[in-house]
C-alpha atoms as a PDB file:
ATOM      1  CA  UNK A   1     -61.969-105.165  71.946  1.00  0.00           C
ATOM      2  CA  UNK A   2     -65.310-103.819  72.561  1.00  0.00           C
ATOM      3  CA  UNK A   3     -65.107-105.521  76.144  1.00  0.00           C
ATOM      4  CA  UNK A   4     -62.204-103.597  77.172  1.00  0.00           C
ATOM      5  CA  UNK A   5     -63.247-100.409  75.534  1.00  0.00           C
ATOM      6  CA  UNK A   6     -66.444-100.962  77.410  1.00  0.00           C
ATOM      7  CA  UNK A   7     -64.388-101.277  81.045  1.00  0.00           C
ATOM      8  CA  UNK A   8     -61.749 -97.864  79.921  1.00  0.00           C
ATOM      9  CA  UNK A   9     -65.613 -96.340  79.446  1.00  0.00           C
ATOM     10  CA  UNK A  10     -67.087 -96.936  82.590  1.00  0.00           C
ATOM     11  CA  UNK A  11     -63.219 -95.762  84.334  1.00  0.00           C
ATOM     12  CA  UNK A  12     -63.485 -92.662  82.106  1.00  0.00           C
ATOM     13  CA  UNK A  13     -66.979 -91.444  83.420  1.00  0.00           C
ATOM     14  CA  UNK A  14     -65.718 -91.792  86.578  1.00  0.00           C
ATOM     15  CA  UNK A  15     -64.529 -87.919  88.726  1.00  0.00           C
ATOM     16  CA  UNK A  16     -64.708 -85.061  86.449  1.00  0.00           C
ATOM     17  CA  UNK A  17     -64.863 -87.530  82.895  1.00  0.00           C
ATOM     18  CA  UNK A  18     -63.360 -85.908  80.057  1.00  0.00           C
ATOM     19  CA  UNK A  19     -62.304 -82.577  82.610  1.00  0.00           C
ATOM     20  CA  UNK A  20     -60.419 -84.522  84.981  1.00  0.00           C
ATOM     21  CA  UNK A  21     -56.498 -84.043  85.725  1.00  0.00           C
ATOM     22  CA  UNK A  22     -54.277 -85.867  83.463  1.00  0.00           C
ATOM     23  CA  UNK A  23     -56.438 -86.933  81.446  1.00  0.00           C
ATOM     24  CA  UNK A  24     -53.360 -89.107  78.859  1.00  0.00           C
ATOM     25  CA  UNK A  25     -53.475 -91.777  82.398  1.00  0.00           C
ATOM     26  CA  UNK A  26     -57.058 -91.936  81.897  1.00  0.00           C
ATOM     27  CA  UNK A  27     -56.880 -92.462  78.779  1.00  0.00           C
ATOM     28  CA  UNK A  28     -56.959 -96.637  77.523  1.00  0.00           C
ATOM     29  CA  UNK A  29     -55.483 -98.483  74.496  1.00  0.00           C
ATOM     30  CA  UNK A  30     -58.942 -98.725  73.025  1.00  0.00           C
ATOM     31  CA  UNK A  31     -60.249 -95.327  73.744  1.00  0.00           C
ATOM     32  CA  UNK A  32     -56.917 -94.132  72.447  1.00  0.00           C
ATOM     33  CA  UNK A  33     -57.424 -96.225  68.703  1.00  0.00           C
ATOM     34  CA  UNK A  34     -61.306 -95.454  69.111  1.00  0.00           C
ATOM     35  CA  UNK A  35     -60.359 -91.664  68.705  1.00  0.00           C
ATOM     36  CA  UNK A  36     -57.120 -91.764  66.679  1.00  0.00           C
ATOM     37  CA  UNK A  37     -55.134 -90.549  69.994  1.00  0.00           C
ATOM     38  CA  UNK A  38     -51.255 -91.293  69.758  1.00  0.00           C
ATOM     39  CA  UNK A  39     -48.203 -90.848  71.484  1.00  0.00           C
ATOM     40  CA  UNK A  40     -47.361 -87.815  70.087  1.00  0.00           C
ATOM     41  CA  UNK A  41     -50.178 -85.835  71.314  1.00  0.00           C
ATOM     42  CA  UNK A  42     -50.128 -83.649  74.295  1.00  0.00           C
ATOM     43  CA  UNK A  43     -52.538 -83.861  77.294  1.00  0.00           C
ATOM     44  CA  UNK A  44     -54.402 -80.568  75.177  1.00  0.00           C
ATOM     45  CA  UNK A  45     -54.676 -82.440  72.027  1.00  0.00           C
ATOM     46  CA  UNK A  46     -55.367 -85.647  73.081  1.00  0.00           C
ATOM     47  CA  UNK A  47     -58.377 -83.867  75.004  1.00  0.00           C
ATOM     48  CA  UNK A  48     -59.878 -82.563  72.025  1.00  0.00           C
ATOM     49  CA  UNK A  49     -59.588 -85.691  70.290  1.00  0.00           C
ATOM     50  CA  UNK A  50     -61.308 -87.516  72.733  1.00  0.00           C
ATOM     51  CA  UNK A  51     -64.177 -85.060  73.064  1.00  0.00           C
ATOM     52  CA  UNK A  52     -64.903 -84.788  69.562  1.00  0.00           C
ATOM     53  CA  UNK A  53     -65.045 -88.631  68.755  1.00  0.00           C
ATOM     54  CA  UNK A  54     -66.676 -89.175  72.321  1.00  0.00           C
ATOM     55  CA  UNK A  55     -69.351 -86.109  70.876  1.00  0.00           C
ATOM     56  CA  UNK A  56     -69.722 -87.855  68.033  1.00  0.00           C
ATOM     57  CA  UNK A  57     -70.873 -90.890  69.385  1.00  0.00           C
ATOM     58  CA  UNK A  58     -73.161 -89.893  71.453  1.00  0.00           C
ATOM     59  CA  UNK A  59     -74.781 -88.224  69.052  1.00  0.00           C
ATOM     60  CA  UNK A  60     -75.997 -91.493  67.235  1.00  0.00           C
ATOM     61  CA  UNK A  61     -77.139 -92.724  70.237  1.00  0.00           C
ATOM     62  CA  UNK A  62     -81.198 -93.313  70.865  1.00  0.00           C
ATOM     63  CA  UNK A  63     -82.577 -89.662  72.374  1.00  0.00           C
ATOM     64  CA  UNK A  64     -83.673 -91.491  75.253  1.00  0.00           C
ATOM     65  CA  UNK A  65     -79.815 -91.880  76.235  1.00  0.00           C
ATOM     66  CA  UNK A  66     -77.939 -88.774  74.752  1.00  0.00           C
ATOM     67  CA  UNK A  67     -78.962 -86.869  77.745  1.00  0.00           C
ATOM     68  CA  UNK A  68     -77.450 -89.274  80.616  1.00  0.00           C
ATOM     69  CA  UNK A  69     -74.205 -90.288  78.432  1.00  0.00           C
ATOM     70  CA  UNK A  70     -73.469 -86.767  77.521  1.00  0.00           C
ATOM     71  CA  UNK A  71     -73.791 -86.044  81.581  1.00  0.00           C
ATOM     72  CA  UNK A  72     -71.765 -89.051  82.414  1.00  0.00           C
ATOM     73  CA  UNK A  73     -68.701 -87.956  80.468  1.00  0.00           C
ATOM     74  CA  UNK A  74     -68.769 -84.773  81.803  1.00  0.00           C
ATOM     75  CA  UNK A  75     -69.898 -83.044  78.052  1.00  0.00           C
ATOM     76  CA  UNK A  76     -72.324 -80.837  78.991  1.00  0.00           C
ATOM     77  CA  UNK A  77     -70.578 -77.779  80.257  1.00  0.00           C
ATOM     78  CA  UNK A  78     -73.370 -76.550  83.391  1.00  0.00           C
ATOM     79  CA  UNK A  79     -72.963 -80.563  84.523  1.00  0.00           C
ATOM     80  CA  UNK A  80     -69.224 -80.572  85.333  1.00  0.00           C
ATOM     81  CA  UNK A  81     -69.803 -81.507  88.685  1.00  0.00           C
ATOM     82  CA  UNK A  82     -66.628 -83.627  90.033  1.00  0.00           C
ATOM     83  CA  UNK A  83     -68.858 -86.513  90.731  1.00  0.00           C
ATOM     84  CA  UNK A  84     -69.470 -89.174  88.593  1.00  0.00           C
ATOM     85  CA  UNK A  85     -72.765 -89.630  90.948  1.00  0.00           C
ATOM     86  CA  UNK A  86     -73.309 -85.765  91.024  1.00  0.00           C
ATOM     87  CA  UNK A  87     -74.078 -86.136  87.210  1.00  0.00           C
ATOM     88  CA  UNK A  88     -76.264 -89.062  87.757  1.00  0.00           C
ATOM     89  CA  UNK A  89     -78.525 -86.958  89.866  1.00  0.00           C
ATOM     90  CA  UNK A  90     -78.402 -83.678  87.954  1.00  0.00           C
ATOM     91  CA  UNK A  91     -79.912 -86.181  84.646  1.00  0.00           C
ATOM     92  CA  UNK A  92     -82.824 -87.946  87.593  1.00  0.00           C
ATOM     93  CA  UNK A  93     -84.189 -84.514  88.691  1.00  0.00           C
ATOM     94  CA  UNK A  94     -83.768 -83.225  84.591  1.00  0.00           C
ATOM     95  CA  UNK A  95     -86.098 -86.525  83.203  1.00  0.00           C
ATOM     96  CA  UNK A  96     -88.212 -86.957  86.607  1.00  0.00           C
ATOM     97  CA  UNK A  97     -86.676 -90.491  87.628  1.00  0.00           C
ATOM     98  CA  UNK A  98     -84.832 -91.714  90.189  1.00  0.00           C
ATOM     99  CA  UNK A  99     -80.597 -91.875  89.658  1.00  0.00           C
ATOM    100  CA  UNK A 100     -81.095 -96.022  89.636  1.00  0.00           C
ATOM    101  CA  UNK A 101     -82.774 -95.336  86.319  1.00  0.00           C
ATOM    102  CA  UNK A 102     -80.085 -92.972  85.322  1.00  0.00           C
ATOM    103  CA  UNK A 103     -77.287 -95.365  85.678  1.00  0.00           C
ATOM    104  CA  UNK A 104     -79.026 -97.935  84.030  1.00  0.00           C
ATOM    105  CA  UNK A 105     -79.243 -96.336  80.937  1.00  0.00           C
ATOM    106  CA  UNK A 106     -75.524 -94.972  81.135  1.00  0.00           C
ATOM    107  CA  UNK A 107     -74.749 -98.286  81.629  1.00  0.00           C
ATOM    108  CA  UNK A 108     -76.778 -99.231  78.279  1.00  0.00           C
ATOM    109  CA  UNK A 109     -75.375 -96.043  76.219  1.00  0.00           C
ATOM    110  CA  UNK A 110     -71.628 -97.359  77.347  1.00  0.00           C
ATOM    111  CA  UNK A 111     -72.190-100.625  75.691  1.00  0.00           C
ATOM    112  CA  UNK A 112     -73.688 -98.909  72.858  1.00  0.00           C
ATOM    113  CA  UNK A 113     -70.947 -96.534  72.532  1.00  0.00           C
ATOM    114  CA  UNK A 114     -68.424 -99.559  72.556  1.00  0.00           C
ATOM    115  CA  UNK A 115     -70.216-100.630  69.383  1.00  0.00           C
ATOM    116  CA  UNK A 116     -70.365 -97.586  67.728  1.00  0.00           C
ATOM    117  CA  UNK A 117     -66.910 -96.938  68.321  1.00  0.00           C
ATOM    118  CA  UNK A 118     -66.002-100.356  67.099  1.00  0.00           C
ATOM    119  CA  UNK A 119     -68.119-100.381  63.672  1.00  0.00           C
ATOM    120  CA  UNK A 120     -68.169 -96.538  62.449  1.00  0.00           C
ATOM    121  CA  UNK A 121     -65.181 -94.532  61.138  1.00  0.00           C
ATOM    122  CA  UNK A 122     -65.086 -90.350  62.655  1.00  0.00           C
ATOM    123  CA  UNK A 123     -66.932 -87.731  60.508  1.00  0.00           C
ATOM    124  CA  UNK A 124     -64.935 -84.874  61.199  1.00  0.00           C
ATOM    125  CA  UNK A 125     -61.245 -85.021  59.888  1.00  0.00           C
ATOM    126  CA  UNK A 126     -58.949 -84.116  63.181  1.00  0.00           C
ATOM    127  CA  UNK A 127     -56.673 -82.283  60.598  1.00  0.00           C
ATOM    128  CA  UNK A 128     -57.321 -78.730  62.327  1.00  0.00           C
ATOM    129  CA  UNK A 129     -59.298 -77.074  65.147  1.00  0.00           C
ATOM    130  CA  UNK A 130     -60.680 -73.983  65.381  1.00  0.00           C
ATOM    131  CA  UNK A 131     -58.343 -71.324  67.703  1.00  0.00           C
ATOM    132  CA  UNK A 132     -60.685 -68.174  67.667  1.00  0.00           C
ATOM    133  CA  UNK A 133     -63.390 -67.488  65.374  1.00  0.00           C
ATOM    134  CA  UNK A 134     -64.745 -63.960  65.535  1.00  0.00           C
ATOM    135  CA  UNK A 135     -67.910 -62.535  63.927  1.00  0.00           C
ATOM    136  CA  UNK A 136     -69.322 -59.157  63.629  1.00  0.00           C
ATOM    137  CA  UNK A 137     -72.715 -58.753  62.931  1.00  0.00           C
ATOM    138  CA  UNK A 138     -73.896 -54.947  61.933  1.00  0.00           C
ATOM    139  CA  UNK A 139     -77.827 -54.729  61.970  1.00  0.00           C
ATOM    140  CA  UNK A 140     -78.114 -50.505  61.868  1.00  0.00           C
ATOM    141  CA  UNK A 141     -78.105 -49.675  58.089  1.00  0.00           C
ATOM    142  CA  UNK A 142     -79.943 -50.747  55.364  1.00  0.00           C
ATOM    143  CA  UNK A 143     -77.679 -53.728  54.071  1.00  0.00           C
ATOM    144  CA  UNK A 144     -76.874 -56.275  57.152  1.00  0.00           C
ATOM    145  CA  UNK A 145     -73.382 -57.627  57.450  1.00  0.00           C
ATOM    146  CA  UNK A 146     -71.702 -60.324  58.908  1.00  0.00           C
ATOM    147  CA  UNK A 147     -67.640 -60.593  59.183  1.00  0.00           C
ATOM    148  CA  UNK A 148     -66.542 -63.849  60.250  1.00  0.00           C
ATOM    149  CA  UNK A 149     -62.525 -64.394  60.805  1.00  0.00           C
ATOM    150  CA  UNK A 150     -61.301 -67.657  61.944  1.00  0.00           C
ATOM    151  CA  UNK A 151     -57.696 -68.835  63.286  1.00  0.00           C
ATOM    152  CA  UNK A 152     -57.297 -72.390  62.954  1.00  0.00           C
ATOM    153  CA  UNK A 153     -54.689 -74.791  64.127  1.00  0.00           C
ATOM    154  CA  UNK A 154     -53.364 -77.315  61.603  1.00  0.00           C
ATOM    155  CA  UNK A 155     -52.714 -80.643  63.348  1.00  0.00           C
ATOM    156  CA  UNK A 156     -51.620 -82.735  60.799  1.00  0.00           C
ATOM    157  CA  UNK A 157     -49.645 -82.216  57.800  1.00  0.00           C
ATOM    158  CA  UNK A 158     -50.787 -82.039  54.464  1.00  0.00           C
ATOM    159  CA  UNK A 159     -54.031 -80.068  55.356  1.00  0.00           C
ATOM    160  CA  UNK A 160     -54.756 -78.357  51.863  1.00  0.00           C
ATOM    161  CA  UNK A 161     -58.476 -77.354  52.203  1.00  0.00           C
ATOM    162  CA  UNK A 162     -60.644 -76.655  54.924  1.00  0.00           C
ATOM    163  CA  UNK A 163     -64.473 -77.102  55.343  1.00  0.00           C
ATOM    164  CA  UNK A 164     -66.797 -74.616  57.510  1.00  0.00           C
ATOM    165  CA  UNK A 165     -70.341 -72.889  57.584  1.00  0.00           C
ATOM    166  CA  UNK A 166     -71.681 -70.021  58.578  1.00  0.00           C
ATOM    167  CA  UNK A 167     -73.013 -69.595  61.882  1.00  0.00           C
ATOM    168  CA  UNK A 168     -76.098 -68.272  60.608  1.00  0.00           C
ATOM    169  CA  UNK A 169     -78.795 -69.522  58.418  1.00  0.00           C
ATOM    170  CA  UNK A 170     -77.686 -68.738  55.010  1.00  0.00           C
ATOM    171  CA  UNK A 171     -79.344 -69.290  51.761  1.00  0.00           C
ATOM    172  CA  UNK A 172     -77.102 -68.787  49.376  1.00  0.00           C
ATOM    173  CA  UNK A 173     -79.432 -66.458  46.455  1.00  0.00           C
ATOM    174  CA  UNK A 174     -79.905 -63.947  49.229  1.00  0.00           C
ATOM    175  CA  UNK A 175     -76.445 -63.988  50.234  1.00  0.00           C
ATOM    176  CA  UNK A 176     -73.270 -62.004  48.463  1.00  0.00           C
ATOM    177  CA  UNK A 177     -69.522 -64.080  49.803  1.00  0.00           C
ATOM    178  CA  UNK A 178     -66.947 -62.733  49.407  1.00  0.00           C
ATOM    179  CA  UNK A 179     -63.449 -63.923  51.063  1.00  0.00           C
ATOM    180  CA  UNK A 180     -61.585 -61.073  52.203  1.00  0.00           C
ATOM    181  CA  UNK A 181     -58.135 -62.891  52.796  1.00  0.00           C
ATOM    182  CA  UNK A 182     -56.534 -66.342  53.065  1.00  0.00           C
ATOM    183  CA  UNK A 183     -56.996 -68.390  50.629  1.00  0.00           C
ATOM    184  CA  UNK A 184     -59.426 -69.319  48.031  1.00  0.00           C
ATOM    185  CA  UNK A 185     -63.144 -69.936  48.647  1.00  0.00           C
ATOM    186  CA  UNK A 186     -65.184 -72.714  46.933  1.00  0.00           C
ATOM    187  CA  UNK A 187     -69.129 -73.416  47.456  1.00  0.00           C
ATOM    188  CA  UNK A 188     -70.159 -76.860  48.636  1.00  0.00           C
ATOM    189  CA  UNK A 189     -72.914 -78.383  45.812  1.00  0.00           C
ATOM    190  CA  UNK A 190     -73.063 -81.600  48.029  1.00  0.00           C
ATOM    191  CA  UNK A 191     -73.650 -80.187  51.106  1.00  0.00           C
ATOM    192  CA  UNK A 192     -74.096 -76.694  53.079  1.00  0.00           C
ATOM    193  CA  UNK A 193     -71.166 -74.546  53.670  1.00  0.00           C
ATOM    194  CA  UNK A 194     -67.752 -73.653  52.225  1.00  0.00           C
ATOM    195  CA  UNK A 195     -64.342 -74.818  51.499  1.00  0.00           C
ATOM    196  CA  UNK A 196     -61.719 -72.566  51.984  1.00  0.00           C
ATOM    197  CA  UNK A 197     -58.301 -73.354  49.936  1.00  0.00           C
ATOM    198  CA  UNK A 198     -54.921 -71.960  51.349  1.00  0.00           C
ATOM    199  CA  UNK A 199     -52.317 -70.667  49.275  1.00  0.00           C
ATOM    200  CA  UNK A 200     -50.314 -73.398  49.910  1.00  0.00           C
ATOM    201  CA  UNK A 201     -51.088 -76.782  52.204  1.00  0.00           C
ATOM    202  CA  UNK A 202     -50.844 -76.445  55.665  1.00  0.00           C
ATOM    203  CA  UNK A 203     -48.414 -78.066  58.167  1.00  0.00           C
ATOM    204  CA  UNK A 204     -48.823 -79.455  61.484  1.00  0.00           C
ATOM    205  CA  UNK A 205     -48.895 -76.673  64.016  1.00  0.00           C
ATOM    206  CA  UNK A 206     -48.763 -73.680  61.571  1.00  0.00           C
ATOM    207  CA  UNK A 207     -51.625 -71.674  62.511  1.00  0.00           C
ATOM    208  CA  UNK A 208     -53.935 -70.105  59.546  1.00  0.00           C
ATOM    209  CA  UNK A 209     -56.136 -66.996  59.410  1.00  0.00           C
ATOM    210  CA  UNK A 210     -59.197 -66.384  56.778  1.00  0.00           C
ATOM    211  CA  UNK A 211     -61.901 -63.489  56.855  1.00  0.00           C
ATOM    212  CA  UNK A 212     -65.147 -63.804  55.135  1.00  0.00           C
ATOM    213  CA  UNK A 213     -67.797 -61.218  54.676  1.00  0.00           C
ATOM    214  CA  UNK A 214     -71.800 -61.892  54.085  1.00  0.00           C
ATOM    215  CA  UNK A 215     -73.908 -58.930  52.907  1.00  0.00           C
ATOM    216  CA  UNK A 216     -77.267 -59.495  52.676  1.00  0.00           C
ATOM    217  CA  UNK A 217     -79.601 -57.397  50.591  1.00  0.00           C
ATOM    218  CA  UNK A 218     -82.399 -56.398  53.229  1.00  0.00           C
ATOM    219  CA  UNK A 219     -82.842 -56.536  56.942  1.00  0.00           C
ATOM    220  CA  UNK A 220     -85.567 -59.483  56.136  1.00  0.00           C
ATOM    221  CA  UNK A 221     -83.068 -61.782  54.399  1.00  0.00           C
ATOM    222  CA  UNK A 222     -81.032 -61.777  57.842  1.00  0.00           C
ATOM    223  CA  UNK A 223     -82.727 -64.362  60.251  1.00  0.00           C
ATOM    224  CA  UNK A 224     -82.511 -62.861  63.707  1.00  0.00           C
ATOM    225  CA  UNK A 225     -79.497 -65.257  65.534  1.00  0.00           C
ATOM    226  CA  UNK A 226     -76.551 -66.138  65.363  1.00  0.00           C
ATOM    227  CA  UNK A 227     -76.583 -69.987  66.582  1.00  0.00           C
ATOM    228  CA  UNK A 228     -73.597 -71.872  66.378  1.00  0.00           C
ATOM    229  CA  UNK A 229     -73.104 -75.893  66.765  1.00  0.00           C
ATOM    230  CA  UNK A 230     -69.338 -75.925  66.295  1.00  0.00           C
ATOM    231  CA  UNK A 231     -68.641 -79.819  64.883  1.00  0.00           C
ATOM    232  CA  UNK A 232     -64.771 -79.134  65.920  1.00  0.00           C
ATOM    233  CA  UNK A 233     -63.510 -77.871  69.073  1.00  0.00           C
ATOM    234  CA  UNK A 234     -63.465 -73.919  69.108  1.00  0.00           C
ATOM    235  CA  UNK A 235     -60.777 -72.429  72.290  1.00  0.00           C
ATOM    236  CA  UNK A 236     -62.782 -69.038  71.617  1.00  0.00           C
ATOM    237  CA  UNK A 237     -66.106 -67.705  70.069  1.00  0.00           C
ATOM    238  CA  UNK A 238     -65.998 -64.097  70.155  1.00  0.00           C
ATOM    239  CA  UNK A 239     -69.531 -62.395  69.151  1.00  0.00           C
ATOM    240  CA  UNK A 240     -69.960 -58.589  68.431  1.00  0.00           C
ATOM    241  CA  UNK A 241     -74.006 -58.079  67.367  1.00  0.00           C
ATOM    242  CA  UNK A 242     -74.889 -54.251  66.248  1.00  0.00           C
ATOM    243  CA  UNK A 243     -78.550 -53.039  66.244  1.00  0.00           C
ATOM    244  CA  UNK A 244     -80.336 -49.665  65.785  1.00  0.00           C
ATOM    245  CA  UNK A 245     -79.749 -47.801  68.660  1.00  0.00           C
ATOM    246  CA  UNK A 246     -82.844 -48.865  71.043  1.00  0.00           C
ATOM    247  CA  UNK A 247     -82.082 -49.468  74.916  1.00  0.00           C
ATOM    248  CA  UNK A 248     -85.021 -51.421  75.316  1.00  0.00           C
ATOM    249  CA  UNK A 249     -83.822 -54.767  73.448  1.00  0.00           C
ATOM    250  CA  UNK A 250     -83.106 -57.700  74.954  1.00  0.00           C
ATOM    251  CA  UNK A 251     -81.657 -60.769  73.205  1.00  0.00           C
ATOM    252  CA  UNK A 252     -81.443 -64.278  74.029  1.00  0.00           C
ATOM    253  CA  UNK A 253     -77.730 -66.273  74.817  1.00  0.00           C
ATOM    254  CA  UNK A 254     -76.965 -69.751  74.540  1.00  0.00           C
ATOM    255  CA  UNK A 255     -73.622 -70.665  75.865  1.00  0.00           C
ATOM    256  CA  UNK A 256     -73.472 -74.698  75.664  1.00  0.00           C
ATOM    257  CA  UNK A 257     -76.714 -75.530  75.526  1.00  0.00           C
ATOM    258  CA  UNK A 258     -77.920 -78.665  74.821  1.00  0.00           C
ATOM    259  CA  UNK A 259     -80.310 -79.866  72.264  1.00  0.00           C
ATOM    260  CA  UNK A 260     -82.935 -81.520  72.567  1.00  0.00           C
ATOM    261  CA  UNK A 261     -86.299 -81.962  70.166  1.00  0.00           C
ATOM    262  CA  UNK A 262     -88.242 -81.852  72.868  1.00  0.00           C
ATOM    263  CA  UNK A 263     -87.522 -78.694  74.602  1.00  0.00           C
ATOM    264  CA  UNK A 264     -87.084 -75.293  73.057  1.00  0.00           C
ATOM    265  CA  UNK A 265     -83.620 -74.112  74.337  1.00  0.00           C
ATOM    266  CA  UNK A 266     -84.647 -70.949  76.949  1.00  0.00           C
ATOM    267  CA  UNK A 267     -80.928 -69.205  77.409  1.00  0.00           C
ATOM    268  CA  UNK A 268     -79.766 -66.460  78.908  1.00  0.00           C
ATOM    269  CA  UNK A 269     -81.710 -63.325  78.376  1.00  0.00           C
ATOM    270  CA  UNK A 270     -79.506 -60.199  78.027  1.00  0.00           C
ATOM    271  CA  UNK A 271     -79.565 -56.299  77.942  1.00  0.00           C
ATOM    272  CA  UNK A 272     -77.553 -54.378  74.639  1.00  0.00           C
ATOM    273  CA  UNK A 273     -75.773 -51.606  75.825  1.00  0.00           C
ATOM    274  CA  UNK A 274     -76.270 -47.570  75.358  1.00  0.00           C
ATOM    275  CA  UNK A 275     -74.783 -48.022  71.960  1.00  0.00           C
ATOM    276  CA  UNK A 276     -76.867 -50.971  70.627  1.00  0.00           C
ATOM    277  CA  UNK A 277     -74.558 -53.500  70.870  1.00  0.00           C
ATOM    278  CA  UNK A 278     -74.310 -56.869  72.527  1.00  0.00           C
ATOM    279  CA  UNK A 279     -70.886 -58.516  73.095  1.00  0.00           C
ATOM    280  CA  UNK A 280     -70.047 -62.158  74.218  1.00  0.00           C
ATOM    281  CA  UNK A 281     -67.372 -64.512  74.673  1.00  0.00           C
ATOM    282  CA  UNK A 282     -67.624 -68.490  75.011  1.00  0.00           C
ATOM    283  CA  UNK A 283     -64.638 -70.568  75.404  1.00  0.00           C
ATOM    284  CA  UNK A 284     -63.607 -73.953  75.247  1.00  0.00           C
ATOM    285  CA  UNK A 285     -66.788 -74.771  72.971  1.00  0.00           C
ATOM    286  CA  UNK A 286     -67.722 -78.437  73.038  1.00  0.00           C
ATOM    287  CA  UNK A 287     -69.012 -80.076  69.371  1.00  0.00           C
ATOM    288  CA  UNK A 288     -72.730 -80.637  69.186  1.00  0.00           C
ATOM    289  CA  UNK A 289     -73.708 -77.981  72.016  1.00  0.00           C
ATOM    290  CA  UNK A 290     -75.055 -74.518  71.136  1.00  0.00           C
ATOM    291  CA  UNK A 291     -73.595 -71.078  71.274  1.00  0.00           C
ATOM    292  CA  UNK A 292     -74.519 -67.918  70.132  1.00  0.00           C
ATOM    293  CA  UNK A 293     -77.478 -65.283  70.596  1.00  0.00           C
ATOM    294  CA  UNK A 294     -81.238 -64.685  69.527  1.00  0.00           C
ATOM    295  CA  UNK A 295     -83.008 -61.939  69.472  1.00  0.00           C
ATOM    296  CA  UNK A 296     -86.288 -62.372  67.856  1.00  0.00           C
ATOM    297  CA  UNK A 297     -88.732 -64.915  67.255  1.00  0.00           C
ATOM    298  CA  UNK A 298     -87.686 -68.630  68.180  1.00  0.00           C
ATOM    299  CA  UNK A 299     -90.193 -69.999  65.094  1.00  0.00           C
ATOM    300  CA  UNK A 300     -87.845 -68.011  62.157  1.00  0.00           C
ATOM    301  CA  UNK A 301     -84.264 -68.725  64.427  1.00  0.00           C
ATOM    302  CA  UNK A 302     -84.369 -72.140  66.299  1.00  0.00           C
ATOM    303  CA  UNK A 303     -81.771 -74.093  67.468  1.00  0.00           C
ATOM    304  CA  UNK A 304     -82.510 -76.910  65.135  1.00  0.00           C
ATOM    305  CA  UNK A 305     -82.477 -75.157  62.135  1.00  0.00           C
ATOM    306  CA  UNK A 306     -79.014 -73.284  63.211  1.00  0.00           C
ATOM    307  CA  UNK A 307     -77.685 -76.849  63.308  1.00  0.00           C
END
């Protein structure tokens, strides 16, 4: 098995990887067990499978070969060039060697992926994907809040609890939750984050809507970013942030960025408006990559500790 799923690798990679045009032809039997694609899905959701499980992966890969696999496939979103050897060259000029390099250690992360995909089980559930999640941070009075409301899309039936974070750095004794609507809300003691509870479990395509509100006692307890490393495919991240009126700022935003330890993440700097406010929009968000905005210090906010 891993020799085929090895060949339906390499013919993946190949045009725009996990963009191209229907992508269900492109798709092989062993990809399609690797990522727990069927029949029944669609070209959409047999997409998202794929890129989630194909995330996942590479993300237990050696560092030295994250960068030119996640390239390769097409997963980094400023790389979707339409050329397999496009890619090859964009990852040469990014680590300073030449592309015969480059495709020699795609080749090795393919075979390593084959493994990987033979011998581990997914992390992430496929149950549900995130539709829209929308947050609204207010920074201009004394108590800083954050509003976050998802719609999520069931994909399975029998969903009856659903697991998220915050997409900022929380600690939890600074921190007063409270779930405005949808469900019931249960801390994590095993690991960060929540679990939301709906009223009743969830079928396959209902959709489901929960709103959840942080207030945080001063404006030091609030970390200054919003970073988020969505570990489920996201259609639409809509971000509102709300400081004291001052012209001047700037702020920092990350829209797919990649990780990497060796490299501080530079973004996007942008202006507020006349009102204070910054407001963004990032769609189709990829697992693993980074989204979201920064405006102070990167030694309090980084990109590693958002993830």
């Amino acid at each position: 098995m891993t020799t085929d799923l090895v060949r339906e690798l390499k013919t993946l990679r190949k045009g725009r990887g996990v963009h191209t045009g229907r992508i269900v032809d492109k798709i092989g039997t062993g990809i399609a067990v690797a990522c727990g694609i069927t029949r029944a899905d669609g070209p959409g959701a047999a997409r998202q499978k794929l890129v989630v499980r194909l995330t996942e992966l590479v993300e237990q890969l050696p560092e030295d070969l994250q960068l030119a696999a996640r390239a390769a496939f097409g997963l980094i979103p400023e790389v979707r060039h339409p050329l397999y050897q496009e890619r090859v060259s964009w990852v040469a000029a990014e680590i300073d060697r030449d592309s015969r390099t480059v495709r020699r250690r795609v080749d090795e992360a393919v075979e390593q992926l084959a493994e990987l995909a033979a011998t581990t089980t997914s992390r992430v559930d496929g149950g549900w994907h995130t539709a829209e999640l929308s947050v609204a941070v207010v920074l201009d009075q004394g108590q800083p809040e954050v509003l976050e409301r998802y719609q999520i899309v069931v994909d399975q039936d029998g969903v009856d609890s659903l697991d998220f974070t915050s997409v900022f750095p929380v600690r939890r004794r600074d921190v007063d939750v409270h779930l405005l609507y949808g469900g019931t809300l249960e801390n994590r003691v095993d690991r960060p984050g929540f679990t939301l509870v709906p009223a009743e479990p969830l079928r396959r395509g209902d959709t489901h809507d929960f709103t959840v509100r942080y207030r945080l006692p001063n404006r030091e307890a609030m970390h200054p970013c919003v970073l988020h490393v969505p570990k489920r495919p996201c259609e639409l991240f809509d971000l509102r942030v709300r400081f004291e009126h001052d012209r001047r700022r700037f702020v920092r935003t990350f829209d797919g960025v990649l990780q990497r330890s060796d490299v501080e993440p530079a973004g996007m700097q942008q202006a507020v408006d006349r009102a204070g406010e910054v407001h963004l929009r990032f769609r189709r968000l990829l697992p693993g990559l980074l989204y979201g905005v920064r405006w102070e210090g990167s030694a309090v906010c980084s990109a590693r500790r958002a993830s």
